[in-house]
PDB file of N, CA and C in Angstrom:
ATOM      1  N   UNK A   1     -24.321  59.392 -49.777  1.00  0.00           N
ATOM      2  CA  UNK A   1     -24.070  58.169 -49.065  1.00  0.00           C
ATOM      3  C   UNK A   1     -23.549  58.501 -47.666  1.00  0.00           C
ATOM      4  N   UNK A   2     -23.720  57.356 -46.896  1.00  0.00           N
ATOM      5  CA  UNK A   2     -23.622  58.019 -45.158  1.00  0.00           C
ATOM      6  C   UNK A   2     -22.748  57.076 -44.982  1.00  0.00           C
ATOM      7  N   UNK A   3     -21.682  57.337 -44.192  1.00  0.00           N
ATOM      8  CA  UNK A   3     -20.713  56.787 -43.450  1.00  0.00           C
ATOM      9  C   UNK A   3     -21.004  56.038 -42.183  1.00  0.00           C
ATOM     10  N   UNK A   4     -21.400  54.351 -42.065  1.00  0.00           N
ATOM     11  CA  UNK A   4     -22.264  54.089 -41.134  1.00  0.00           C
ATOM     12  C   UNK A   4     -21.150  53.125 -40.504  1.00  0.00           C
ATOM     13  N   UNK A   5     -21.014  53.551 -39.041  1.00  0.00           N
ATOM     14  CA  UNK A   5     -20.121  52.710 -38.387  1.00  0.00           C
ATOM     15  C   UNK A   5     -20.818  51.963 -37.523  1.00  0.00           C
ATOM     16  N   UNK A   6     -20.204  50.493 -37.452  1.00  0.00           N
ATOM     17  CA  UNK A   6     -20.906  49.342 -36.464  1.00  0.00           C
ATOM     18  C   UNK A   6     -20.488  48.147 -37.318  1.00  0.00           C
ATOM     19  N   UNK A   7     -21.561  46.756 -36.147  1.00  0.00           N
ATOM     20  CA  UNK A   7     -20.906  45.813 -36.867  1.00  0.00           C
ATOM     21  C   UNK A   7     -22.622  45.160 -37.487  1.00  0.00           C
ATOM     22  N   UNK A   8     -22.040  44.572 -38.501  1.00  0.00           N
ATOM     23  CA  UNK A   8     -23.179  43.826 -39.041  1.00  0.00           C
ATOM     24  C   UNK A   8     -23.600  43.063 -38.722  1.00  0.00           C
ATOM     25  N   UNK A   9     -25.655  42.497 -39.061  1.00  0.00           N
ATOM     26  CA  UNK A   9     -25.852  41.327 -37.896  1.00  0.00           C
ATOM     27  C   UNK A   9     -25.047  39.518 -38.385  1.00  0.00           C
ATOM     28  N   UNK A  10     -24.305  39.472 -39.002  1.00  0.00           N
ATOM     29  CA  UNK A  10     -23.870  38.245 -39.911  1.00  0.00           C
ATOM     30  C   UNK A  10     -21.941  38.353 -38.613  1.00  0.00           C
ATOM     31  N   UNK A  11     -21.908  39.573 -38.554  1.00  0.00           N
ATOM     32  CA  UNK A  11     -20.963  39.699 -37.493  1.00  0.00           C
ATOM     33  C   UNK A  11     -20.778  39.208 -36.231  1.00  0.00           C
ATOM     34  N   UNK A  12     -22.215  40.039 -35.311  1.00  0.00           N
ATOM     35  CA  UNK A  12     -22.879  39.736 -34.508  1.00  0.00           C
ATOM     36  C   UNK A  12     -22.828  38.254 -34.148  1.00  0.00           C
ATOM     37  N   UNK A  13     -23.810  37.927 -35.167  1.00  0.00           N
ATOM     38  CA  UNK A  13     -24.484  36.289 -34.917  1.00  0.00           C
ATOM     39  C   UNK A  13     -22.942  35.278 -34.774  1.00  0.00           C
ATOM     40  N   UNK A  14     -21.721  35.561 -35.730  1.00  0.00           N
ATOM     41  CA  UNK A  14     -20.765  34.376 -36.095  1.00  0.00           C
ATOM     42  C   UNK A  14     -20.382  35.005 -34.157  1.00  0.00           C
ATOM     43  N   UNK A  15     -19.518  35.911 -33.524  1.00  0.00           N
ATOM     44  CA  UNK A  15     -19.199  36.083 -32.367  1.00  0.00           C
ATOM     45  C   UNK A  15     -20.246  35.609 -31.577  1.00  0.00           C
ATOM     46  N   UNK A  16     -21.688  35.478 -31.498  1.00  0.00           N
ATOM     47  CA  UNK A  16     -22.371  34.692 -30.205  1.00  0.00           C
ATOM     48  C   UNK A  16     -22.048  33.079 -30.427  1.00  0.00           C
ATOM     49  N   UNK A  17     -22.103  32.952 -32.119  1.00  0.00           N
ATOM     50  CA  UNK A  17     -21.942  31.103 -31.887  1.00  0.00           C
ATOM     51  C   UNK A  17     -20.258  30.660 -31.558  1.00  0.00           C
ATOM     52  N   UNK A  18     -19.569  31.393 -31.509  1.00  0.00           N
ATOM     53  CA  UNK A  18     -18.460  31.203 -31.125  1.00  0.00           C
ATOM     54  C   UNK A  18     -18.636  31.070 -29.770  1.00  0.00           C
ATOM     55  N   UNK A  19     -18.814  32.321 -29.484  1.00  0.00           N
ATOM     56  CA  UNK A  19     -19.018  31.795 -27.628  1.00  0.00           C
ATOM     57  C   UNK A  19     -19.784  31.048 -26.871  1.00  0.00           C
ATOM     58  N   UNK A  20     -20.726  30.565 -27.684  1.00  0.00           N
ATOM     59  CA  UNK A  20     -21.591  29.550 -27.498  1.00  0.00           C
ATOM     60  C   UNK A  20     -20.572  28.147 -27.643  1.00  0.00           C
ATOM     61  N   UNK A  21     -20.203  28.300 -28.186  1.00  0.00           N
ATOM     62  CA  UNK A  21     -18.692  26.944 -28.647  1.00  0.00           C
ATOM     63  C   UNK A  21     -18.098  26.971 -27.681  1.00  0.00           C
ATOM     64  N   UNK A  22     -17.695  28.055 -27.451  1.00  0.00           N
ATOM     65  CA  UNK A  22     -16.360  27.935 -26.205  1.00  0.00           C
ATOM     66  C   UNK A  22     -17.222  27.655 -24.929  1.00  0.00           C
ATOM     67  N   UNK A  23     -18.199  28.309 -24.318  1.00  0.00           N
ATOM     68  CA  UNK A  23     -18.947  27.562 -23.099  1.00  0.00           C
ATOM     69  C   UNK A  23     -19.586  26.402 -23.195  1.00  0.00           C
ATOM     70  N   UNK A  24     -19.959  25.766 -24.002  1.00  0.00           N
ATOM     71  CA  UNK A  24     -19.742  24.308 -24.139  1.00  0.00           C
ATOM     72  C   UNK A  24     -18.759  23.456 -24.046  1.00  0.00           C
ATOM     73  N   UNK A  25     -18.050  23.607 -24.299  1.00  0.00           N
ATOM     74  CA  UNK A  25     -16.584  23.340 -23.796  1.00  0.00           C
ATOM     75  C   UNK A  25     -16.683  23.480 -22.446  1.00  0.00           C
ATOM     76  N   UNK A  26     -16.408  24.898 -22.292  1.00  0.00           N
ATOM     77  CA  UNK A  26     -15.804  25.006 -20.614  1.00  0.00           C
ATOM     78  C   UNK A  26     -16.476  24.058 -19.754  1.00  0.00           C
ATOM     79  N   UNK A  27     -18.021  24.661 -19.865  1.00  0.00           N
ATOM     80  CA  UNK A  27     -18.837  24.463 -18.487  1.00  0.00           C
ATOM     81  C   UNK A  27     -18.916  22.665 -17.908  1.00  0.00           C
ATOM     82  N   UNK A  28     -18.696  22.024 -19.037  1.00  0.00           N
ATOM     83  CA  UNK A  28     -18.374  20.651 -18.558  1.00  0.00           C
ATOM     84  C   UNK A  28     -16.836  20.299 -17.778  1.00  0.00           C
ATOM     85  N   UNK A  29     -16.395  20.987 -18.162  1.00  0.00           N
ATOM     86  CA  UNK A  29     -14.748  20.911 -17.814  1.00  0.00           C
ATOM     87  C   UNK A  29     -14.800  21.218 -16.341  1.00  0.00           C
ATOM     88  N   UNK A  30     -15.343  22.681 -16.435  1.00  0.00           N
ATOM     89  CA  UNK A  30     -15.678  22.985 -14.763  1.00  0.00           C
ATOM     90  C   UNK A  30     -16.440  22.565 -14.144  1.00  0.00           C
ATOM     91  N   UNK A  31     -16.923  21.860 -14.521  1.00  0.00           N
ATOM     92  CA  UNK A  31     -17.981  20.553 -13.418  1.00  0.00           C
ATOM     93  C   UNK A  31     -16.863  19.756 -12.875  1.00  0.00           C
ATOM     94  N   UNK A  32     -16.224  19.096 -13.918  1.00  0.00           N
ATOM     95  CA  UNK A  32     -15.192  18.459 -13.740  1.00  0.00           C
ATOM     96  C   UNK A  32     -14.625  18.553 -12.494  1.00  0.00           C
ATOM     97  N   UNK A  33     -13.724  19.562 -12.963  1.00  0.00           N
ATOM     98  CA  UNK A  33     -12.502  20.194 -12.030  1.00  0.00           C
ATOM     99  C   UNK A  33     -13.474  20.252 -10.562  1.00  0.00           C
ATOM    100  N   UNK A  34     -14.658  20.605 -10.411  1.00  0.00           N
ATOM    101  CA  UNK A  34     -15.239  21.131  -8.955  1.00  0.00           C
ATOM    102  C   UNK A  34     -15.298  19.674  -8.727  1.00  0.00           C
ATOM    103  N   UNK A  35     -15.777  18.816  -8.905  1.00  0.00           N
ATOM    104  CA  UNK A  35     -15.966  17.256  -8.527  1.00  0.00           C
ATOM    105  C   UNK A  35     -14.533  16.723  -8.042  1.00  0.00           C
ATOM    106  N   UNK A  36     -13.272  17.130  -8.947  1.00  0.00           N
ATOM    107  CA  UNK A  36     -11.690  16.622  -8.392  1.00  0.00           C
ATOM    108  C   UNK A  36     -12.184  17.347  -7.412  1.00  0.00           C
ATOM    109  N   UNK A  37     -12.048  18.738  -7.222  1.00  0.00           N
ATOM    110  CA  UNK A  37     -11.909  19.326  -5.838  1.00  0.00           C
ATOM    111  C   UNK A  37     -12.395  18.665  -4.721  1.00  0.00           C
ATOM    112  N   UNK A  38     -13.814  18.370  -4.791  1.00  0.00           N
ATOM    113  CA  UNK A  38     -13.960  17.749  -3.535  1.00  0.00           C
ATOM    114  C   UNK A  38     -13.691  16.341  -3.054  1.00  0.00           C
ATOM    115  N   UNK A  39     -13.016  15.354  -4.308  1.00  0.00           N
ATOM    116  CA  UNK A  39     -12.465  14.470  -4.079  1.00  0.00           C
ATOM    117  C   UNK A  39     -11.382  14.631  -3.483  1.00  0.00           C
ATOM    118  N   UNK A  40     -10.518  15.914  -3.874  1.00  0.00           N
ATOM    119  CA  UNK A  40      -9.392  16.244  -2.694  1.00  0.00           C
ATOM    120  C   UNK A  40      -9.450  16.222  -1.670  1.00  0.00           C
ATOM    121  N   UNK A  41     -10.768  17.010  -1.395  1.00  0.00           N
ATOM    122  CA  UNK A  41     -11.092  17.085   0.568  1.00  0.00           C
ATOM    123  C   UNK A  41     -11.280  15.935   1.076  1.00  0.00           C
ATOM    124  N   UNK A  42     -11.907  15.252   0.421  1.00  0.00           N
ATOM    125  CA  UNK A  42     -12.836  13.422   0.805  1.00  0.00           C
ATOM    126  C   UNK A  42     -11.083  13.018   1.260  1.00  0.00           C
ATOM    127  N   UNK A  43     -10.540  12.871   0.218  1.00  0.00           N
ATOM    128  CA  UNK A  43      -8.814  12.609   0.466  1.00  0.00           C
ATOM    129  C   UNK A  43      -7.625  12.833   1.695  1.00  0.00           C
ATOM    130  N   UNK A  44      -7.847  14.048   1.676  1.00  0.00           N
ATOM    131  CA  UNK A  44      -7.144  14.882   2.322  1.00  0.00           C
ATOM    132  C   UNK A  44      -7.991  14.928   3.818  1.00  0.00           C
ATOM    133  N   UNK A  45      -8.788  15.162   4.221  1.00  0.00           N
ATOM    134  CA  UNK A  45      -9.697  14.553   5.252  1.00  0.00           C
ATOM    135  C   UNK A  45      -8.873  13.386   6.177  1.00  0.00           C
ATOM    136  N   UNK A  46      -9.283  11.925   5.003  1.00  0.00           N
ATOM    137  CA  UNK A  46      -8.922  10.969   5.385  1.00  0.00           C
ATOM    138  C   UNK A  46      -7.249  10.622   5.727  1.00  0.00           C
ATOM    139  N   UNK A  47      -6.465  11.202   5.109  1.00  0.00           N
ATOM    140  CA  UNK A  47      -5.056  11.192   5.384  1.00  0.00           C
ATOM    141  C   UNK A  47      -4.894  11.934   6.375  1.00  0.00           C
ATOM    142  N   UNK A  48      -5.827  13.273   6.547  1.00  0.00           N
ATOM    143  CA  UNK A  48      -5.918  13.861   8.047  1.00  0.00           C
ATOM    144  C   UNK A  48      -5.961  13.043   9.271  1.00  0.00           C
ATOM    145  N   UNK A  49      -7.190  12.213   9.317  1.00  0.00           N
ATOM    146  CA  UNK A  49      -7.570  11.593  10.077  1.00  0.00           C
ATOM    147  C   UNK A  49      -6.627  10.136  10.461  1.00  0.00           C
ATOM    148  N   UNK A  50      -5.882   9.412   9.448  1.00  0.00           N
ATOM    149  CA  UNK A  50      -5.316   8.516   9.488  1.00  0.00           C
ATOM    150  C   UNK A  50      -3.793   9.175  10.666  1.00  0.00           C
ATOM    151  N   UNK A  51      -3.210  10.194  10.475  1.00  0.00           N
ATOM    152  CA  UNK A  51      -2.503  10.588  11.087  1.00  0.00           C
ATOM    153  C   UNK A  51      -2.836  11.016  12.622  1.00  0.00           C
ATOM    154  N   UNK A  52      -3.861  11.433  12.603  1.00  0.00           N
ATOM    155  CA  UNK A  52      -4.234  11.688  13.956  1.00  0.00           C
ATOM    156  C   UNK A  52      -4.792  10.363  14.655  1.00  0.00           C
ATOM    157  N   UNK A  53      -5.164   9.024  14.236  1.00  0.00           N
ATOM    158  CA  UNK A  53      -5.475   7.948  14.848  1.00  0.00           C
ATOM    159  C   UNK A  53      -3.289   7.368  15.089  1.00  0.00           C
ATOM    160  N   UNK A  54      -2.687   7.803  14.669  1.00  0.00           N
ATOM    161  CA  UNK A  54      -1.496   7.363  14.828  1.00  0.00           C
ATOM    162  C   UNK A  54      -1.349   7.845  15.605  1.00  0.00           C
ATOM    163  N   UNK A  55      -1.324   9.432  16.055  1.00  0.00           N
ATOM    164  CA  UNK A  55      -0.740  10.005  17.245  1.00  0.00           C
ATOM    165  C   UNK A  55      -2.021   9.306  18.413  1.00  0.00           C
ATOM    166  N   UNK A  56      -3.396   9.253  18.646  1.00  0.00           N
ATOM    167  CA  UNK A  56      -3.881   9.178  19.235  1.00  0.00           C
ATOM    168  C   UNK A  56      -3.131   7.443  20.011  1.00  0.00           C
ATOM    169  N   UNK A  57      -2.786   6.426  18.947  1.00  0.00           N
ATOM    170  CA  UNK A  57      -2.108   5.508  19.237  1.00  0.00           C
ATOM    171  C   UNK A  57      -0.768   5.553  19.875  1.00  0.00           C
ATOM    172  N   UNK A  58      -0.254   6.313  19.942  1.00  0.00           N
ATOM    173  CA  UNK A  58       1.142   6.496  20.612  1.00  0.00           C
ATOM    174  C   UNK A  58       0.906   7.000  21.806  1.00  0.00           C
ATOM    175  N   UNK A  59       0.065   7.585  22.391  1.00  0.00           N
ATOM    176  CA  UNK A  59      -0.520   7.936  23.359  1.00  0.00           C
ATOM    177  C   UNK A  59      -1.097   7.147  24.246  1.00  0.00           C
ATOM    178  N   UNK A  60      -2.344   6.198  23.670  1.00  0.00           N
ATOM    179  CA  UNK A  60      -3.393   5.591  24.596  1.00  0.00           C
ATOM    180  C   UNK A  60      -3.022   3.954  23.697  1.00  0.00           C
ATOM    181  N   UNK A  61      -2.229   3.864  23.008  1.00  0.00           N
ATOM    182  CA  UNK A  61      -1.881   1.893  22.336  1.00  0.00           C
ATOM    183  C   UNK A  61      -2.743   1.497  21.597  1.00  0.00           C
ATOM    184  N   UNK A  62      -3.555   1.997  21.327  1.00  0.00           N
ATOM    185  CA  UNK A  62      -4.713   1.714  20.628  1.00  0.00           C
ATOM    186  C   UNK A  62      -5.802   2.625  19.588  1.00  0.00           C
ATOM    187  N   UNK A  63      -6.516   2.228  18.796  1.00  0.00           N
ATOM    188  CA  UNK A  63      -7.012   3.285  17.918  1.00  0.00           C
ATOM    189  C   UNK A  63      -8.015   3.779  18.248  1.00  0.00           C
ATOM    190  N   UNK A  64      -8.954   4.762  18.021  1.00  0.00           N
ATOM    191  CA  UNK A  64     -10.404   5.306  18.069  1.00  0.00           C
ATOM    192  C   UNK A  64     -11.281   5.109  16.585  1.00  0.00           C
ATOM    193  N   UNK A  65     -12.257   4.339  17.083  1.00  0.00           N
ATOM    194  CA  UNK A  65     -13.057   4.300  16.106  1.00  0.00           C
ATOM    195  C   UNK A  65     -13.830   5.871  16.253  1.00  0.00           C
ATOM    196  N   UNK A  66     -14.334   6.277  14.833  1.00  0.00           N
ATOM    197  CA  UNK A  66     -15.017   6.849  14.735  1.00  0.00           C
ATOM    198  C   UNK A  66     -15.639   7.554  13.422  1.00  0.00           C
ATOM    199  N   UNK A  67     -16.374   8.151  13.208  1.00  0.00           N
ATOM    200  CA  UNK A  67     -17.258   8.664  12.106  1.00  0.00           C
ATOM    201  C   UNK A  67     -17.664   9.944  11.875  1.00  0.00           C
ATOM    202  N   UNK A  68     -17.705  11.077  11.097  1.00  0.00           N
ATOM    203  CA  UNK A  68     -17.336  12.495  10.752  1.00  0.00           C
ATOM    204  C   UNK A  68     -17.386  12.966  11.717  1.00  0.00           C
ATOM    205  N   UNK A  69     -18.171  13.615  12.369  1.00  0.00           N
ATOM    206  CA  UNK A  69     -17.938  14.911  13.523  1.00  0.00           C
ATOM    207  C   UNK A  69     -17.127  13.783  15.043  1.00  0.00           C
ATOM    208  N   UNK A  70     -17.047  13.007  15.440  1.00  0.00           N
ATOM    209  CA  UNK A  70     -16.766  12.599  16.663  1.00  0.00           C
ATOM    210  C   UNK A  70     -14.772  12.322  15.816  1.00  0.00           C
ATOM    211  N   UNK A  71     -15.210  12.251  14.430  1.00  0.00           N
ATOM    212  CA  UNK A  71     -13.341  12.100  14.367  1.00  0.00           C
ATOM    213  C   UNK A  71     -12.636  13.736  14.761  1.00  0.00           C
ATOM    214  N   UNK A  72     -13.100  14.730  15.237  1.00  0.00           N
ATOM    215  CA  UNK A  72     -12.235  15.911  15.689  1.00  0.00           C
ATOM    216  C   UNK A  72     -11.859  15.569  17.366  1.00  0.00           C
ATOM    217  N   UNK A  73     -12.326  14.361  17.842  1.00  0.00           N
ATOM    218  CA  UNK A  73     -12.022  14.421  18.798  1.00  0.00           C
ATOM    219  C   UNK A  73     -10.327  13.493  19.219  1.00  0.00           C
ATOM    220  N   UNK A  74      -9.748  13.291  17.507  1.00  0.00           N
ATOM    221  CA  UNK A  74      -8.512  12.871  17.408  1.00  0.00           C
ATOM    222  C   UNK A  74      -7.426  13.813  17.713  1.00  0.00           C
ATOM    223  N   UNK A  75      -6.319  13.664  18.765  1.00  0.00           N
ATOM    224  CA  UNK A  75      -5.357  14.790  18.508  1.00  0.00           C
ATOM    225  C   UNK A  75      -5.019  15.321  16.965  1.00  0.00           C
ATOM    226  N   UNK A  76      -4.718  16.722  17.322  1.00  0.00           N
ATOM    227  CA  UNK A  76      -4.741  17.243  16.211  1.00  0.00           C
ATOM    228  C   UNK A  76      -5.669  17.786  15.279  1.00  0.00           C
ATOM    229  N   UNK A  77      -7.214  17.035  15.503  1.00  0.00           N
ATOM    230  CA  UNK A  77      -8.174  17.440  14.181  1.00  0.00           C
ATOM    231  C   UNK A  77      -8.857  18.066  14.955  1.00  0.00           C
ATOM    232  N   UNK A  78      -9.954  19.269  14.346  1.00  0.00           N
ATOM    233  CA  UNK A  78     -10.923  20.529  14.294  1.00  0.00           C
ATOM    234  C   UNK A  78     -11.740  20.028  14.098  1.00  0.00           C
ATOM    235  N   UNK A  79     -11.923  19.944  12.610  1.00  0.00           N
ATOM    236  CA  UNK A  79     -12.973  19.793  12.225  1.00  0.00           C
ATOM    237  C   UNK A  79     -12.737  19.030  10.650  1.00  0.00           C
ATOM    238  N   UNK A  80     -13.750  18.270   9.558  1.00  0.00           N
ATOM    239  CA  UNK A  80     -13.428  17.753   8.565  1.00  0.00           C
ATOM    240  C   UNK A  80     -14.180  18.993   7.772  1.00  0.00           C
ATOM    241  N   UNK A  81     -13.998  18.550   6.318  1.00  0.00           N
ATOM    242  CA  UNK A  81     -14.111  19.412   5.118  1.00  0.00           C
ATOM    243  C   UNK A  81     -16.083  19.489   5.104  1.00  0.00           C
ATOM    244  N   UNK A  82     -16.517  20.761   4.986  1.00  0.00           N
ATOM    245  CA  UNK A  82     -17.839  20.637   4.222  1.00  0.00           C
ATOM    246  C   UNK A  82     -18.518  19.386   3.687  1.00  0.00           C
ATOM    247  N   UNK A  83     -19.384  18.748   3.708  1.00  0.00           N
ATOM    248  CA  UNK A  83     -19.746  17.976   3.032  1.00  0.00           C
ATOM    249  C   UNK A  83     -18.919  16.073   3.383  1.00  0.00           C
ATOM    250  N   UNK A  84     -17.871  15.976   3.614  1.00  0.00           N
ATOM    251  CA  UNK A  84     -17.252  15.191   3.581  1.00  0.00           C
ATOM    252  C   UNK A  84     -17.653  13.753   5.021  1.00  0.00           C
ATOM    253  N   UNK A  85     -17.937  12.812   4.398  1.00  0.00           N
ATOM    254  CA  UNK A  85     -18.234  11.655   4.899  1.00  0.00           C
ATOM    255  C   UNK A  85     -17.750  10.921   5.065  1.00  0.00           C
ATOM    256  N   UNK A  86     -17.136  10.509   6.732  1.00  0.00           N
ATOM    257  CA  UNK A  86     -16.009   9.743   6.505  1.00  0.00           C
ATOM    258  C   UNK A  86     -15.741   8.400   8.169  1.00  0.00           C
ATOM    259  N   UNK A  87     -15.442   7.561   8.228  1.00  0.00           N
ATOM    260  CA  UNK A  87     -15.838   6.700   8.861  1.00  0.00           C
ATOM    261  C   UNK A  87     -14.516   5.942   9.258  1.00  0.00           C
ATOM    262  N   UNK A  88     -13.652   5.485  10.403  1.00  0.00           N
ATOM    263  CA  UNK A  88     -12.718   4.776  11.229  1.00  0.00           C
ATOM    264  C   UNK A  88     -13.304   3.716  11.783  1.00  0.00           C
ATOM    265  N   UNK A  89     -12.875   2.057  11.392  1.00  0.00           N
ATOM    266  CA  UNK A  89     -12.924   1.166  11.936  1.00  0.00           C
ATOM    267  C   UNK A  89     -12.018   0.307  12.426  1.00  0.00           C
ATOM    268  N   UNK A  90     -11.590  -0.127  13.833  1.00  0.00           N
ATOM    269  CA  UNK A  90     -11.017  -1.092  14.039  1.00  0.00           C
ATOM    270  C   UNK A  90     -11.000  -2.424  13.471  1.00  0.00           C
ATOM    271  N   UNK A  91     -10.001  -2.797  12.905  1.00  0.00           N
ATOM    272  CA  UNK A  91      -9.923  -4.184  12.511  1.00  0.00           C
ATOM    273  C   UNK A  91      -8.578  -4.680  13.619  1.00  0.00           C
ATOM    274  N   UNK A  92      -8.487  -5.677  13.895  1.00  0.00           N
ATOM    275  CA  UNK A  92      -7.239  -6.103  14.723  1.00  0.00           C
ATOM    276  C   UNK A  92      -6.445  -5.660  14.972  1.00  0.00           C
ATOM    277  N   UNK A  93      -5.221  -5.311  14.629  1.00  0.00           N
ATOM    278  CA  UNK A  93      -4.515  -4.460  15.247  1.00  0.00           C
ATOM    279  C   UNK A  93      -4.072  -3.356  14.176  1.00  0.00           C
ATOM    280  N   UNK A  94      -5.035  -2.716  13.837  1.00  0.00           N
ATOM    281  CA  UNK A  94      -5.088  -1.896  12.782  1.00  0.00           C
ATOM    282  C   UNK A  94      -6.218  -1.225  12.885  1.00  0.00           C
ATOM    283  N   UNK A  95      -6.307  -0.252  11.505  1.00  0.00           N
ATOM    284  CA  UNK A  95      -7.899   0.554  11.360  1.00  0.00           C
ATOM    285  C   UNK A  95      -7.864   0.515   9.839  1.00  0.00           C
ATOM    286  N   UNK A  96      -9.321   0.918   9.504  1.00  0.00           N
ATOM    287  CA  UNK A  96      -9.454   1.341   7.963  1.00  0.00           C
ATOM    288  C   UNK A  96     -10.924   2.333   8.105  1.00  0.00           C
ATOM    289  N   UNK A  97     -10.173   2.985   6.938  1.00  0.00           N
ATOM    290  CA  UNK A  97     -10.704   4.356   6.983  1.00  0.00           C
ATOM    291  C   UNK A  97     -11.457   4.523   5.664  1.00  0.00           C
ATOM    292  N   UNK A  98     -12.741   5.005   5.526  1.00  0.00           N
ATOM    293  CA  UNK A  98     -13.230   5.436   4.478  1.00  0.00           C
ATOM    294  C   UNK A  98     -14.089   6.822   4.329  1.00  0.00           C
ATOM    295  N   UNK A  99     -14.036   7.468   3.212  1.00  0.00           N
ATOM    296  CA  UNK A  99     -13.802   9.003   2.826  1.00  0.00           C
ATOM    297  C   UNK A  99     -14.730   9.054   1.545  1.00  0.00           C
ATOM    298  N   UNK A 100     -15.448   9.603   1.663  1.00  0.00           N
ATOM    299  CA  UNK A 100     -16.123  10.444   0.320  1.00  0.00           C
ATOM    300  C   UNK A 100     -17.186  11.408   0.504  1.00  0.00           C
ATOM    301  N   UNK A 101     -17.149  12.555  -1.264  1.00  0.00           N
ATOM    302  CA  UNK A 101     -18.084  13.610  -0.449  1.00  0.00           C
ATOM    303  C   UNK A 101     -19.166  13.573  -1.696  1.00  0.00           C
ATOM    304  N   UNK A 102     -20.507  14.087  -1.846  1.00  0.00           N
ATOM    305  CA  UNK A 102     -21.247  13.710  -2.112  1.00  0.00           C
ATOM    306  C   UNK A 102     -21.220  14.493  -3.572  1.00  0.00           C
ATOM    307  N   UNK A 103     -20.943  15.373  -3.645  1.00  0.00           N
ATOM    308  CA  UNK A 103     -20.633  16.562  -5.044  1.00  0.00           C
ATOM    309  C   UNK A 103     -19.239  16.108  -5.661  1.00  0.00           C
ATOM    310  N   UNK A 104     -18.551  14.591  -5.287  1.00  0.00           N
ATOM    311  CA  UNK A 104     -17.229  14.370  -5.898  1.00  0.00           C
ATOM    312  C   UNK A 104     -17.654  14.037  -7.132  1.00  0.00           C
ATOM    313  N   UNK A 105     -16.263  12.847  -7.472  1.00  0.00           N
ATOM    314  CA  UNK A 105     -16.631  11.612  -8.903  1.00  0.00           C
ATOM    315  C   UNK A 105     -17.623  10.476  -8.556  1.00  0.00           C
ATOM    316  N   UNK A 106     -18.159  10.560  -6.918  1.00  0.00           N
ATOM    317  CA  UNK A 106     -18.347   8.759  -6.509  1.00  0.00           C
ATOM    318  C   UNK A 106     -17.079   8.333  -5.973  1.00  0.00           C
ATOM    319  N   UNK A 107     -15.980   8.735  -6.106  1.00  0.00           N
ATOM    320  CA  UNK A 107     -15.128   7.487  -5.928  1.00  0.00           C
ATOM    321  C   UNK A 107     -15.116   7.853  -3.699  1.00  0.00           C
ATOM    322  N   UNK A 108     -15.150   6.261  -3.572  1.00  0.00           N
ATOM    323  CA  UNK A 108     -14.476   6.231  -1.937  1.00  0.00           C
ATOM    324  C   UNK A 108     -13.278   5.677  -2.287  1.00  0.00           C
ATOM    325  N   UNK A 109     -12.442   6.753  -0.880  1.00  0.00           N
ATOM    326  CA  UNK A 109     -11.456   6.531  -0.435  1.00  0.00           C
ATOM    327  C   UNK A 109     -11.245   5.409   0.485  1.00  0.00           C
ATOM    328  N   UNK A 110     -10.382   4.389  -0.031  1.00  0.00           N
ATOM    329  CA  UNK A 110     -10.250   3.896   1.563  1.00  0.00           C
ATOM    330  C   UNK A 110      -9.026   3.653   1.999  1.00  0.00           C
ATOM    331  N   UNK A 111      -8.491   3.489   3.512  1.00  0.00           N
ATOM    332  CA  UNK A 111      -7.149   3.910   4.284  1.00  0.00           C
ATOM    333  C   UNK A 111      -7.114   2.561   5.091  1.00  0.00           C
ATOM    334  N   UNK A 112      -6.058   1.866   4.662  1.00  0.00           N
ATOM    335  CA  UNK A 112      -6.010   0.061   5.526  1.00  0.00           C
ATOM    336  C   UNK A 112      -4.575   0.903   6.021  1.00  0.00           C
ATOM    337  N   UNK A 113      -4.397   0.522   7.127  1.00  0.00           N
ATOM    338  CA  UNK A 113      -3.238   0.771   8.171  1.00  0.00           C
ATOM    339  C   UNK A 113      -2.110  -0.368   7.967  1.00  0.00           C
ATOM    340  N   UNK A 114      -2.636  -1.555   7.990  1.00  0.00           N
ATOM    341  CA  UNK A 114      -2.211  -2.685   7.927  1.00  0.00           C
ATOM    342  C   UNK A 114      -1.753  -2.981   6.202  1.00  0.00           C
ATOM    343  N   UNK A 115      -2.243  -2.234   5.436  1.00  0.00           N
ATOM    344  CA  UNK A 115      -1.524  -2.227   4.666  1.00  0.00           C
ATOM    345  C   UNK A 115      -0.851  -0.981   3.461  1.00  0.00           C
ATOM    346  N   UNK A 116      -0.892  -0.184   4.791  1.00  0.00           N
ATOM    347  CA  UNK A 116       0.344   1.028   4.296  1.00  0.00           C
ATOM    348  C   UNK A 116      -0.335   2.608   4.465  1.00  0.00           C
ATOM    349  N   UNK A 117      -1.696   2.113   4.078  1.00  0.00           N
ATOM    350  CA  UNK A 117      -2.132   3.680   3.854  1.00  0.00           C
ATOM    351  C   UNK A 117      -2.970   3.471   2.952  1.00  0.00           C
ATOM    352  N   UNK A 118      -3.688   4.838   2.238  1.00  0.00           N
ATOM    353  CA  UNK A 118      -4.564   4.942   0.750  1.00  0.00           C
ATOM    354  C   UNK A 118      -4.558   3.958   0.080  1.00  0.00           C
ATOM    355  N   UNK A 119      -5.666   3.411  -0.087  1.00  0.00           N
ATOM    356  CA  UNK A 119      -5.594   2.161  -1.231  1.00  0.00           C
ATOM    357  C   UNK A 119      -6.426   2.437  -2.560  1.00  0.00           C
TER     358      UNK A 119
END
């Protein structure tokens, strides 16, 4: 009789369907999580931008409309996040702001001045 070391295929097979279990799991999860992420930026963007139409207001009394690339021309901002779509409108003596990126949940952000911030 021979001394045969290894694992058996009944071994084998139970460890692939296990991990087959567990990446089913994950890989939805991490869709997930990447979709929050860029709802952060869509977010974080827009709270960018809401701050820099404040300073731009303390300056010149009034707000700047504007829409993704022309909003870096707010004190303070560069540039916005990858992907991120985002739009400044004057309403009376206020602005509102809306934010979203296309790989998020869907959800838009939107930013009323007039009534506080993030809504």
């Amino acid at each position: 009789m021979t001394n045969e070391k290894g694992f058996t295929l009944i071994e084998l097979l139970v460890v692939i369907a296990i991990i087959g279990i567990l990446a089913a799991i994950a890989i939805p999860q991490f869709a997930e999580y990447r979709a929050r992420g860029f709802d952060a930026r869509a977010r974080s963007d827009l709270r960018n931008v809401a701050t820099a139409e404040e300073a731009y207001f303390v300056d010149f009394e009034k707000y700047l409309a504007c829409a993704n690339a022309t909003c870096a021309n707010l004190p303070g901002m560069s540039s916005l996040s990858n992907g991120v779509t985002l739009a400044i409108s004057i309403t009376g003596t206020g602005f509102t702001g809306t934010a979203t990126h296309p790989s998020g949940t869907g959800v838009t952000f939107n930013w009323d001045s007039a009534s506080g911030g993030l809504q």
